[in-house]
C-alpha atoms as a PDB file:
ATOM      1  CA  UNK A   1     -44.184   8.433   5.461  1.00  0.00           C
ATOM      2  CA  UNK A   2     -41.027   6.081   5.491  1.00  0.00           C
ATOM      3  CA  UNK A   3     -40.773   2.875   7.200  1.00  0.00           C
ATOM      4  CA  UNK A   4     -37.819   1.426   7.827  1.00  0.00           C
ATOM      5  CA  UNK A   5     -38.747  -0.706   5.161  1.00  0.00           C
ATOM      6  CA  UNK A   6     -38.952   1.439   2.205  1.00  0.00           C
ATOM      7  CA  UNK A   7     -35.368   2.992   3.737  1.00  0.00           C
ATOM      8  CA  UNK A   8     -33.468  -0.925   3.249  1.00  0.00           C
ATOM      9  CA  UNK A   9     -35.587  -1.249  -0.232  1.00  0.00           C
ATOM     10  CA  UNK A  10     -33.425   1.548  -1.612  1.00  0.00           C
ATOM     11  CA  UNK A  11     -30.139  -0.262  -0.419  1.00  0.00           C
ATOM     12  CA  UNK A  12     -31.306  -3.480  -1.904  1.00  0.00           C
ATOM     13  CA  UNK A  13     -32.416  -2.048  -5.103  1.00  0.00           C
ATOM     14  CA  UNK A  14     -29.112   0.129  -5.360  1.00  0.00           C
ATOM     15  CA  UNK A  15     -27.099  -3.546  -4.489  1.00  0.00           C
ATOM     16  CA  UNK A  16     -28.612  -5.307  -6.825  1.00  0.00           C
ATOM     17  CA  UNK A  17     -28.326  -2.861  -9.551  1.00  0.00           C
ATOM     18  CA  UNK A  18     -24.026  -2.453  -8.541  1.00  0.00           C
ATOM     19  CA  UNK A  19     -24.072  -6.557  -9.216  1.00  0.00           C
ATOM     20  CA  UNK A  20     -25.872  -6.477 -12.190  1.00  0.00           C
ATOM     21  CA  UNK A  21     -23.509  -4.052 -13.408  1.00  0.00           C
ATOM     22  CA  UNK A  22     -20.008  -5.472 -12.091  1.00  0.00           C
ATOM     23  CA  UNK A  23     -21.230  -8.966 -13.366  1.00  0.00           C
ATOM     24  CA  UNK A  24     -22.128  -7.247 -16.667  1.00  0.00           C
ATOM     25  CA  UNK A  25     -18.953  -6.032 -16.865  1.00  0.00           C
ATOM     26  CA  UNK A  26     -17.432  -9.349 -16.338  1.00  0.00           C
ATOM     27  CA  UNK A  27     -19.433 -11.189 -18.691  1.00  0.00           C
ATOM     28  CA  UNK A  28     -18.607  -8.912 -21.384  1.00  0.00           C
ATOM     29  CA  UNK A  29     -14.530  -8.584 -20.343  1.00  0.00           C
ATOM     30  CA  UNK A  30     -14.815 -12.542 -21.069  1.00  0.00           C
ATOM     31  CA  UNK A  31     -16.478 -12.921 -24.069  1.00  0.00           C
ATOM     32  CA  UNK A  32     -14.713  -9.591 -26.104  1.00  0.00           C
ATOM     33  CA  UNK A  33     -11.265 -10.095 -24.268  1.00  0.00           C
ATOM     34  CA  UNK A  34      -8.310 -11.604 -26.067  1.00  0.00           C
ATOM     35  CA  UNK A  35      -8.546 -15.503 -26.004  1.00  0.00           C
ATOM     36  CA  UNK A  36      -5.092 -16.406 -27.378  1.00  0.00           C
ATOM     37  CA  UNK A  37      -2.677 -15.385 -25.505  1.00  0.00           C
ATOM     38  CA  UNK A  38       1.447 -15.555 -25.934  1.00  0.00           C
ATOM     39  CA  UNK A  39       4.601 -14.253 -25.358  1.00  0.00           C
ATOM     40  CA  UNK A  40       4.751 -10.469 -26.003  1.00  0.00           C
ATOM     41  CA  UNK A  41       0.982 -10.315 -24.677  1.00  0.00           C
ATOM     42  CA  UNK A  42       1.446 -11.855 -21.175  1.00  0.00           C
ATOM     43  CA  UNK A  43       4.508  -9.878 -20.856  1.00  0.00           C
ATOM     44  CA  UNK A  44       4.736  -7.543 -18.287  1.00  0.00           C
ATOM     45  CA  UNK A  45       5.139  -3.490 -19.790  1.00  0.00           C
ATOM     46  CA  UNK A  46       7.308  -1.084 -18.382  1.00  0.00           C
ATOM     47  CA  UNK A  47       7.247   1.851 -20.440  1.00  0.00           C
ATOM     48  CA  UNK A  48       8.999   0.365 -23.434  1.00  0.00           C
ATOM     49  CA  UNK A  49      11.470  -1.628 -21.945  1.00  0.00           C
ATOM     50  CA  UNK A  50      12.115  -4.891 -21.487  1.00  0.00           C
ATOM     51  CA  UNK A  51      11.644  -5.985 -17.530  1.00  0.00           C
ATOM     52  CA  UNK A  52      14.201  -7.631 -16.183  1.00  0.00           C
ATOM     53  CA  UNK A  53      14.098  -9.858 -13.000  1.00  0.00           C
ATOM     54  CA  UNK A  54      11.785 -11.093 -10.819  1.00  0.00           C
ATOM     55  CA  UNK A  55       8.259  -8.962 -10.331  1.00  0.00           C
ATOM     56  CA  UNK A  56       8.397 -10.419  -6.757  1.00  0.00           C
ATOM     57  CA  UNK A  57      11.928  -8.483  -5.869  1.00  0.00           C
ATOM     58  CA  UNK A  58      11.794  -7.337  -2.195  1.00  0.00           C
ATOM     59  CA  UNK A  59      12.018  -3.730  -1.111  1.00  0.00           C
ATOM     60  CA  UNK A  60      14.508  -2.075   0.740  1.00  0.00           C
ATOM     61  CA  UNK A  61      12.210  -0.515   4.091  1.00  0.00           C
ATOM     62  CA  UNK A  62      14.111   2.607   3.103  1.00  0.00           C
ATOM     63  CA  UNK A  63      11.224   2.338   0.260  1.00  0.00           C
ATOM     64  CA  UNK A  64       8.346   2.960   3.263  1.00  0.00           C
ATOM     65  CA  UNK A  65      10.090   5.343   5.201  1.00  0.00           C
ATOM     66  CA  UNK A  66      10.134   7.556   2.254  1.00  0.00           C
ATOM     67  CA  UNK A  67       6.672   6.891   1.485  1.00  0.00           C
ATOM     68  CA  UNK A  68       5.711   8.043   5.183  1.00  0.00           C
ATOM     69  CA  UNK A  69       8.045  10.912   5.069  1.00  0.00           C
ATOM     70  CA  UNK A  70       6.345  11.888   2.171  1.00  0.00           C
ATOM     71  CA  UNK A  71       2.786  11.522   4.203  1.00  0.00           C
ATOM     72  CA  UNK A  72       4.161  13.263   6.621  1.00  0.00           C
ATOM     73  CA  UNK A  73       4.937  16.620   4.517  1.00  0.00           C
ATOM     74  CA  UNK A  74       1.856  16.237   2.511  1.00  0.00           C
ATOM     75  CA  UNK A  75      -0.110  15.659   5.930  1.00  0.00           C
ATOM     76  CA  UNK A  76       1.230  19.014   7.351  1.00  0.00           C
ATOM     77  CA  UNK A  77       0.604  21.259   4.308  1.00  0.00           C
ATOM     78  CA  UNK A  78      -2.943  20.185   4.253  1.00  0.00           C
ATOM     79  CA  UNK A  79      -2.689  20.931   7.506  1.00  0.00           C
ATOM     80  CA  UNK A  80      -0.797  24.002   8.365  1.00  0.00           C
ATOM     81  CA  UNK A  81      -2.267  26.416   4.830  1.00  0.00           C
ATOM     82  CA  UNK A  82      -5.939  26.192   6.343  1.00  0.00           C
ATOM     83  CA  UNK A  83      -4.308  26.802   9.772  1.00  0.00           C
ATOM     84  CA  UNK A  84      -1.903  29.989   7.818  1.00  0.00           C
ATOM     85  CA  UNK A  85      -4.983  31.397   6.403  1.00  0.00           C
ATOM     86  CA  UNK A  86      -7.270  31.096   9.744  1.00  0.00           C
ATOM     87  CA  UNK A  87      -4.746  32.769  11.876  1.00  0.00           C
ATOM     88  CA  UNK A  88      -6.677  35.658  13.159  1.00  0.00           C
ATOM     89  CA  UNK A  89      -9.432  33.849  14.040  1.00  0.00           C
ATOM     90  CA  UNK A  90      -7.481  31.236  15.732  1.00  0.00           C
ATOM     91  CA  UNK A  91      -5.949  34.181  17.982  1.00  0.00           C
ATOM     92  CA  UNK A  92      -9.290  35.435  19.079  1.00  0.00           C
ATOM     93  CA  UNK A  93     -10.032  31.657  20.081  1.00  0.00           C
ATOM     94  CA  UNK A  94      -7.511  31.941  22.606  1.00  0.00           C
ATOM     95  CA  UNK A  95      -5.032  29.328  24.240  1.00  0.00           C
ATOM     96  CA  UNK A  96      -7.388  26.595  22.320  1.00  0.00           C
ATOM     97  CA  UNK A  97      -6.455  27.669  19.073  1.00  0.00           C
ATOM     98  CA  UNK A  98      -2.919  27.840  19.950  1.00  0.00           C
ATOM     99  CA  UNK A  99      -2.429  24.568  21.749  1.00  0.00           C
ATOM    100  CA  UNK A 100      -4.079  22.885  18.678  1.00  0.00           C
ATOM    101  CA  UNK A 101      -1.667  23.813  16.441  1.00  0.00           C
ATOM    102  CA  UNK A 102       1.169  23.406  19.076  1.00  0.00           C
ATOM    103  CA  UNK A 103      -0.185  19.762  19.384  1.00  0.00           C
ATOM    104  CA  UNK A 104       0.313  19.056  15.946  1.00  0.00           C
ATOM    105  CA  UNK A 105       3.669  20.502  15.327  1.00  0.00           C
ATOM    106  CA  UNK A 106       4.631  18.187  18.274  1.00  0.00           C
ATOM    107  CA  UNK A 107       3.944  15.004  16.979  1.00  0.00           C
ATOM    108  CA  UNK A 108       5.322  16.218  13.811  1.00  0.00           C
ATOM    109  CA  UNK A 109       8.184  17.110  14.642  1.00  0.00           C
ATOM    110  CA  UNK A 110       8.287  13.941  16.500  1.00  0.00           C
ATOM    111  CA  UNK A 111       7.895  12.111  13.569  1.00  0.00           C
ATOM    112  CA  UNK A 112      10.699  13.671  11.456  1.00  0.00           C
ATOM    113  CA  UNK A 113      12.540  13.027  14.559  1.00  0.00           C
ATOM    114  CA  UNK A 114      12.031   9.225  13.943  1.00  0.00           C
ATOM    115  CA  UNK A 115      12.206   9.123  10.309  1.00  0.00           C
ATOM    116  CA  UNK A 116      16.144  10.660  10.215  1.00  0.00           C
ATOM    117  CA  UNK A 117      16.678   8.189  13.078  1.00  0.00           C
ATOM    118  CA  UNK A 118      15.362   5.089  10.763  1.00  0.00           C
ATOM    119  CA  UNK A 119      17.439   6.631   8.264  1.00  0.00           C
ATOM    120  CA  UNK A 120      14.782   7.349   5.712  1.00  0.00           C
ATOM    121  CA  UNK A 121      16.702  10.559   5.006  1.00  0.00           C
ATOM    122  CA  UNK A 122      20.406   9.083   4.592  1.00  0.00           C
ATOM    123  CA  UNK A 123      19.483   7.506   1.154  1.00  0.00           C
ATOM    124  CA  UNK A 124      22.374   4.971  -1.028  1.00  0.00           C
ATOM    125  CA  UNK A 125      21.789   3.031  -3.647  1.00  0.00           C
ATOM    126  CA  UNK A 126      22.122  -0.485  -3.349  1.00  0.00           C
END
């Protein structure tokens, strides 16, 4: 029989066995990590080449918009294959089936709608 008390025992002993770990794994980062470090090793690495600038540039929004566009079109093929394949039995359903995916392709369209308004589409280098 379970009492709530054996039930939070679990959580505590899986807690305290996550910390023992993580601090573990801090304890031995420290003492087998590099201790002298210099120029080429603090450096920042960008695939071979030698960064230029600050790391702390600012984006252009453009940046986001893409990155939501891209959510977007990702979003509605995870979306719109499962509702491809179910078709039939989203027919027999009825008007429920229907206005589901109708509801969808609303606010999606909506939303490309907005992004070519922002601009996100209209892309120039700066």
């Amino acid at each position: 029989m379970n009492t709530p008390d054996t039930n939070l025992l679990g959580i505590f002993v899986m807690f305290a066995f996550a910390s023992v770990v993580v601090g573990g794994a801090f304890f031995v980062g420290r003492f087998l990590g590099p201790r002298r470090l210099f120029g080429p090793k603090i450096m920042s690495y960008e695939c071979g080449i030698t960064p230029t600038g600050e790391a702390r540039d600012r984006l252009s929004v453009k940046y986001y918009l893409v990155a939501i566009l891209f959510l977007l079109f990702d979003l509605e093929a995870a979306f719109l294959l499962p509702v491809a394949l179910a078709w039939p039995q989203l027919k027999a359903v009825g008007i429920v089936g229907m206005l589901t995916t109708l509801f969808f392709l609303v606010f999606f369209v909506l939303s490309i709608w907005y992004e070519y308004r922002a601009g996100a589409v209209e892309w120039e280098p700066s």
